[in-house]
Protein backbone atom coordinates (compact mmCIF):
# COMPACT_ATOMS: atom_id res chain seq x y z
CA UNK A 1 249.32 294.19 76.17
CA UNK A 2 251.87 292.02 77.39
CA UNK A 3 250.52 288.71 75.66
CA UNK A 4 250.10 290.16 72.31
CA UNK A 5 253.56 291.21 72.32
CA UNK A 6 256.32 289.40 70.05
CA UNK A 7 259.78 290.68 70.40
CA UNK A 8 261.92 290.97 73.60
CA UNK A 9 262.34 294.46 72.26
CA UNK A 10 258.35 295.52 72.20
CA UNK A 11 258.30 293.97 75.60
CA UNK A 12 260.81 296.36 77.07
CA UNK A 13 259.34 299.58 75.84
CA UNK A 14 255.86 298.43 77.47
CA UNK A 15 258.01 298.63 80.83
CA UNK A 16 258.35 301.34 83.60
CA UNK A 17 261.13 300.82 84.78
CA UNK A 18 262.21 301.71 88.45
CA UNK A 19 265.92 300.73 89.62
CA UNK A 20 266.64 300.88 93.27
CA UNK A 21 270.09 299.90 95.29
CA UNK A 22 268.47 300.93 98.59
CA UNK A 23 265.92 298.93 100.22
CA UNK A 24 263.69 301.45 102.18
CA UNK A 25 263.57 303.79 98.75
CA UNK A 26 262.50 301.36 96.68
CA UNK A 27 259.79 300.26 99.69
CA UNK A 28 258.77 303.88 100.09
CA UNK A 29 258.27 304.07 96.35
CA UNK A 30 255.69 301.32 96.45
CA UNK A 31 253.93 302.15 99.67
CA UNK A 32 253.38 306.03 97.88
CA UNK A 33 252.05 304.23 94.70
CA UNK A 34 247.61 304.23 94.62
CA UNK A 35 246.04 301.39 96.06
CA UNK A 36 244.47 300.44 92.81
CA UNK A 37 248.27 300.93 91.04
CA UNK A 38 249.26 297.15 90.07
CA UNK A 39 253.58 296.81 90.45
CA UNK A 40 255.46 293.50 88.80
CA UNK A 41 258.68 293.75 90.35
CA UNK A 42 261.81 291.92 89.08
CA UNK A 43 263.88 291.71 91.93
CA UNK A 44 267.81 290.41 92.40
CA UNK A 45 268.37 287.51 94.60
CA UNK A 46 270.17 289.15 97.64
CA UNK A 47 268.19 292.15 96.86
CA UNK A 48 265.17 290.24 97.08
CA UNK A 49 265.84 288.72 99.56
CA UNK A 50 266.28 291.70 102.03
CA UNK A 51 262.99 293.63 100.35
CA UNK A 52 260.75 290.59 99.78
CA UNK A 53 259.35 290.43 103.60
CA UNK A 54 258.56 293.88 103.67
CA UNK A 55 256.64 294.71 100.78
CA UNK A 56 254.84 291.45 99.75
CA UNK A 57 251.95 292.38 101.96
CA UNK A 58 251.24 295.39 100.00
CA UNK A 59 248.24 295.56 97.86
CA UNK A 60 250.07 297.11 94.64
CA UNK A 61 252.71 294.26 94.77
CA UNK A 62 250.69 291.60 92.01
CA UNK A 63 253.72 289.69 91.24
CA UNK A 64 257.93 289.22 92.22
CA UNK A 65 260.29 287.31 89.64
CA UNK A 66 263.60 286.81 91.15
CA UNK A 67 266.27 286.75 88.73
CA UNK A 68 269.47 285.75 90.16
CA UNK A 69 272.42 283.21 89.60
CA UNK A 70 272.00 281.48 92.08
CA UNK A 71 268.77 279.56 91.36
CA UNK A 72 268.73 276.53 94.44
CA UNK A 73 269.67 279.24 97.04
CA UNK A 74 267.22 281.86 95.92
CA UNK A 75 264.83 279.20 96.35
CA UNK A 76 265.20 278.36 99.65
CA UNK A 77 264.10 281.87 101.04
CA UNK A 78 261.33 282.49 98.28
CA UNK A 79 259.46 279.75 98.42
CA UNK A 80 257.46 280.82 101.25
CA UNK A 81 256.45 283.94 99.14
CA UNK A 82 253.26 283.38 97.44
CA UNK A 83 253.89 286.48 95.06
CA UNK A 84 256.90 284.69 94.19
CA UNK A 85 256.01 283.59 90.93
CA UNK A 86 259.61 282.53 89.41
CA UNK A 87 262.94 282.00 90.50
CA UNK A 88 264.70 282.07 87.30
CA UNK A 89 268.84 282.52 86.15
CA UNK A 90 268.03 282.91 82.05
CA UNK A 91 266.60 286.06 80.79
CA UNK A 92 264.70 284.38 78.40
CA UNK A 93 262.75 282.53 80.97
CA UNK A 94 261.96 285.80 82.73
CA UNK A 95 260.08 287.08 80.05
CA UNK A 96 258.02 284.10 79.33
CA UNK A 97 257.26 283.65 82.36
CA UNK A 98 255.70 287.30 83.26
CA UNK A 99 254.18 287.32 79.49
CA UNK A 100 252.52 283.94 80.57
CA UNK A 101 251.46 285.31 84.00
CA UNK A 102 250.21 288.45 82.81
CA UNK A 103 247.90 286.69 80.37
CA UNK A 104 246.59 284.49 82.85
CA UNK A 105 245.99 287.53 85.41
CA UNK A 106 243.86 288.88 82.28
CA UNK A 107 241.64 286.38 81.88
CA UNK A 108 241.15 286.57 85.91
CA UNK A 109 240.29 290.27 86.50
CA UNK A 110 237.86 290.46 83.65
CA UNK A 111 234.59 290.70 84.62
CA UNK A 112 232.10 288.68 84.62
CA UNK A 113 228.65 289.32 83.29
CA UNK A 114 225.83 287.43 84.58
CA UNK A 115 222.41 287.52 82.90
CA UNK A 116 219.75 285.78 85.50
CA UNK A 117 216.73 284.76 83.67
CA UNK A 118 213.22 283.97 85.64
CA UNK A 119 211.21 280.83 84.54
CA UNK A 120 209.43 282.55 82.47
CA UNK A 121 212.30 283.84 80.23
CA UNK A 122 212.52 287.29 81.05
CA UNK A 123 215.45 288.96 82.64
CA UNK A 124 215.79 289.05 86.44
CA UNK A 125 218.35 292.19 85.65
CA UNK A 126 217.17 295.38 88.26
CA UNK A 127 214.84 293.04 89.92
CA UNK A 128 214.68 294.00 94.06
């Protein structure tokens, strides 16, 4: 699990990593991936910037950190990206931020159990 890890080192072995230089492959490789696959994708500014529009729609595509060195400009463009989670220029930022993320996402997916109880105490559970 992402948030109960404590080096930099631990946190890069939990990775798959996928590098792409072309666009379209690295678009083809998500679009392929199972609906119910989750992707994190750490994306370079111009990089980003070209692939951004085209895959953020997709359903595996949870989250896109840019990481760049160019913070201000990278900004402009991903700000209208709700997936865009970071724009960041320091490694070390990177990887707080997606630990941080992640954890949150955690506590959001897990379900929730409900236990609906009638007036007179017993359990509604199975009730039609």
């Amino acid at each position: 699990m992402v948030s109960a890890i404590s080096s930099n080192d631990d946190f890069y072995t939990m990775l798959t990593q996928m590098k792409f230089q072309d666009v379209k492959q690295c678009q083809k490789y998500i679009e392929e991936r199972s609906k119910n696959d989750r992707l994190v994708m750490i994306v370079r500014g111009p990089f980003g910037q070209e692939i951004v529009p085209s895959i953020h729609k997709l359903r595996q595509v949870i989250s896109i950190y840019v990481y760049c060195f160019d913070k201000v400009r990278n900004k402009q463009w991903s700000d209208k990206f709700t997936k865009i989670k970071a724009v960041v220029t320091e490694l070390g930022e990177l990887i707080t931020r997606i630990k941080a993320d992640h954890k949150i996402h955690k506590i959001v997916e897990e379900p929730l159990c409900i236990n609906i109880f009638t007036t007179g105490g017993t359990s509604a559970t199975g009730v039609n």
